[in-house]
Protein backbone atom coordinates (compact mmCIF):
# COMPACT_ATOMS: atom_id res chain seq x y z
CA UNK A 1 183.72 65.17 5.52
CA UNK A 2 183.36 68.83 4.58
CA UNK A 3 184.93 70.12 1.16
CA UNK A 4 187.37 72.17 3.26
CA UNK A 5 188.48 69.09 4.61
CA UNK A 6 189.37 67.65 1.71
CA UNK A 7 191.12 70.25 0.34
CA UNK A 8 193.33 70.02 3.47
CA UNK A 9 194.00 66.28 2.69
CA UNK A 10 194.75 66.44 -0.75
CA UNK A 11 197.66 69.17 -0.24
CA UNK A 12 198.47 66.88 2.43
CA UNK A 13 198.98 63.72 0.23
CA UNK A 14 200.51 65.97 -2.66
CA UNK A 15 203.35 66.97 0.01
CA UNK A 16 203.57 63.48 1.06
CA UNK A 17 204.28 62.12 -2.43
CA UNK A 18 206.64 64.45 -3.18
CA UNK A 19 208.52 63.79 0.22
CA UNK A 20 208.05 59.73 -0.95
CA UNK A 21 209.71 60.92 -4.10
CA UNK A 22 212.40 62.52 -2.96
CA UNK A 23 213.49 59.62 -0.56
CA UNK A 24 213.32 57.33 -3.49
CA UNK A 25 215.37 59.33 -5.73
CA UNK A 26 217.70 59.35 -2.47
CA UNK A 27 218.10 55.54 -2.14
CA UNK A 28 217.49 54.48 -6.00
CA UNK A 29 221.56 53.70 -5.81
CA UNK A 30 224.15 53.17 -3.17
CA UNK A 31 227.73 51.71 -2.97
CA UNK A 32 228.20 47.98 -3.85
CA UNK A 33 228.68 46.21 0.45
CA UNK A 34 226.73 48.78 1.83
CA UNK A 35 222.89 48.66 2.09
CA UNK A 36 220.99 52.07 1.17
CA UNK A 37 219.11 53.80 4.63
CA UNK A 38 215.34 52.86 2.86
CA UNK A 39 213.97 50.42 0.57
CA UNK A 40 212.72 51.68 -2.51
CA UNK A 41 211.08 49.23 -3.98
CA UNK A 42 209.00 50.03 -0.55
CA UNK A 43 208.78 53.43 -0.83
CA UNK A 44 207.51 52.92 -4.24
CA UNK A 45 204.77 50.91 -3.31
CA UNK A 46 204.37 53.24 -0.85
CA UNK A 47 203.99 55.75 -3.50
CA UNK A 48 201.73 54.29 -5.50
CA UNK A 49 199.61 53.42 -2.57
CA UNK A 50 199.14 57.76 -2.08
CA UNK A 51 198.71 58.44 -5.04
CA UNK A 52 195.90 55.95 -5.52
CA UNK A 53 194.34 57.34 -2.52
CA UNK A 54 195.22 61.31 -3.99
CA UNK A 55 193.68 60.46 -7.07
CA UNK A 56 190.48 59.23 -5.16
CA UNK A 57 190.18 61.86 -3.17
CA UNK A 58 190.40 64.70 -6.25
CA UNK A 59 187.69 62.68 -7.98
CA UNK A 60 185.54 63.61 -5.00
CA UNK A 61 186.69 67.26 -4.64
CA UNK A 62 185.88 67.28 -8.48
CA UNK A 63 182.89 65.96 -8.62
CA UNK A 64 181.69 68.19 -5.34
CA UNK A 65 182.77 71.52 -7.37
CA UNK A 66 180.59 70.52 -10.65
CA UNK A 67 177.87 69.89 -8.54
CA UNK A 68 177.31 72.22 -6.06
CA UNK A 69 175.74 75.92 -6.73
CA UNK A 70 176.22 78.87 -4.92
CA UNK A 71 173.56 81.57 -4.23
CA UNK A 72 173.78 83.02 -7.74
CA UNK A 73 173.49 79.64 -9.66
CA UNK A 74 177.11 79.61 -10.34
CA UNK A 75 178.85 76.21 -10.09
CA UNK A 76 181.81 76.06 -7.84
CA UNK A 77 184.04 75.09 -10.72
CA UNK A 78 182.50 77.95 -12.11
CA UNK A 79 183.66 80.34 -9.21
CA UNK A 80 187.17 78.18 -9.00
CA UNK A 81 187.51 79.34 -12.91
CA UNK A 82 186.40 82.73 -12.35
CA UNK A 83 189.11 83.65 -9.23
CA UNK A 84 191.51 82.07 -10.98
CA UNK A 85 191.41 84.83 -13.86
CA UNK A 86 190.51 86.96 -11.91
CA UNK A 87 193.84 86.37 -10.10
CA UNK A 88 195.66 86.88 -13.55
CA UNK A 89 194.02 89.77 -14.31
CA UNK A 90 194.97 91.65 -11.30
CA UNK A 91 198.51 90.99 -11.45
CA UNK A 92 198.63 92.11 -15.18
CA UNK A 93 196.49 95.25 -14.68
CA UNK A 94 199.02 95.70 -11.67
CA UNK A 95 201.89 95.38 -13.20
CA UNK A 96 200.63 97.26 -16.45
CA UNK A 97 200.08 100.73 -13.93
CA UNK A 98 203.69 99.97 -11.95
CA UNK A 99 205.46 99.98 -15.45
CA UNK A 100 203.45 102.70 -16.56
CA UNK A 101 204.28 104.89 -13.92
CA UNK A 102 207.59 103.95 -13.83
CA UNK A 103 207.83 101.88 -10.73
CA UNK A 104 211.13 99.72 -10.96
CA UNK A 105 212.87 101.99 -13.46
CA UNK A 106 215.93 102.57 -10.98
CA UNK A 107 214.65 106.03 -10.38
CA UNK A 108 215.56 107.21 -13.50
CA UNK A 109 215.30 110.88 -14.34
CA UNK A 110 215.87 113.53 -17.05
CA UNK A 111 219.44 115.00 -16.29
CA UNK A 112 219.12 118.17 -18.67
CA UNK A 113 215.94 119.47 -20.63
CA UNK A 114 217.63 118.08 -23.65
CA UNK A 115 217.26 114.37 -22.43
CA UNK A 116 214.25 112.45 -23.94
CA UNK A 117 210.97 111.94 -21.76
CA UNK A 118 209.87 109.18 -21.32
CA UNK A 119 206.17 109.22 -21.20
CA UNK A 120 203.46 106.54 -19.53
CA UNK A 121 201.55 104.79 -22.67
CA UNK A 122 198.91 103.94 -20.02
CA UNK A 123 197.10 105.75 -18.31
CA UNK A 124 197.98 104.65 -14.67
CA UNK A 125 194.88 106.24 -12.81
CA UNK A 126 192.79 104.18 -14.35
CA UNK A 127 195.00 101.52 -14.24
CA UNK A 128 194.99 101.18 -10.53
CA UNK A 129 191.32 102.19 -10.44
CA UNK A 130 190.29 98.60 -12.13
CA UNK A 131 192.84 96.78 -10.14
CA UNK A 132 190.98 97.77 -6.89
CA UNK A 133 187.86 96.60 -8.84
CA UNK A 134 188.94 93.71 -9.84
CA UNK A 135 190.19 92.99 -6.35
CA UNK A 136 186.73 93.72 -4.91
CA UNK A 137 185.29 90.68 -7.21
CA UNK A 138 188.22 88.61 -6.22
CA UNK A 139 187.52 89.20 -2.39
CA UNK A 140 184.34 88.77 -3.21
CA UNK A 141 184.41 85.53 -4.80
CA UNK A 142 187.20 83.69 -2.97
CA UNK A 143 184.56 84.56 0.30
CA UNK A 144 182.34 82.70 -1.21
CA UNK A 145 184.45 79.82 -2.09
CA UNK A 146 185.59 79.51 1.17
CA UNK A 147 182.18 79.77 2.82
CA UNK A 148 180.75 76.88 0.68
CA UNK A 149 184.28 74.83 1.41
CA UNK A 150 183.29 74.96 4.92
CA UNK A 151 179.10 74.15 4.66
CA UNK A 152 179.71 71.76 1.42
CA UNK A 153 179.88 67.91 2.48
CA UNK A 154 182.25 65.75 -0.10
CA UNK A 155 180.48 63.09 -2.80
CA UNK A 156 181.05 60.03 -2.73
């Protein structure tokens, strides 16, 4: 089975546990003569059947990551950790130029010359200049994330 793959699976079994939850929570009580439309106590065992298997299955995805190397020695936790900040980054960079140049202020204006300014603390050029950079290395990155999830066969 190829990384990919498993990533597939294991947002598959997180959805599925969370669907197993809900129906539990759903049937946990019911009116005394009437019987509830599920079994809990199943659907718990159910549960804990998926989440045995989930937990199984990250082991593997985890242990694939901190072993396998890209071209530039990198690990692919490495590159996970990487993108992830680099994710942060972008949107705070981003939002740092939009409130900087005003972007979400209503559209406010200066009425009369004897209104205040108000003036960007940031200089928003620049702003948007390392937020294309840094969206470069995130393209970058995730590409080749994605093109060892797809090559990169799952440990055992």
């Amino acid at each position: 089975m190829k990384l990919a793959e498993a990533l597939a699976e294991r947002a598959d079994a997180t959805k599925r546990v969370a669907q197993l939850r809900d129906r539990i929570v759903r049937n946990a009580r019911y009116q005394e003569g009437e019987t509830p439309a599920e079994d809990s106590a199943a659907l718990l065992a159910e549960t804990d059947d998926e989440l045995a298997r989930l937990e199984r299955l990250i082991r593997r995805i985890n242990r694939t990551n901190a072993s396998v190397r890209l071209d530039d020695g990198r690990t692919l936790t490495d590159a996970l950790a990487r993108r992830d900040v680099l994710r942060l980054q972008h949107a705070i960079v981003t939002s740092a130029a939009d409130a900087a140049s005003g972007q979400g202020q209503g559209g406010y204006a200066r009425q009369l010359r004897s209104e205040l300014r108000v003036l960007a603390a940031l200089p928003v050029a620049e702003l948007r200049s390392r937020a294309d950079a840094i969206a470069r290395e995130l393209r970058a990155i995730d590409l080749e994330i994605q093109e060892a999830n797809w090559t990169v066969t799952l440990l055992d």
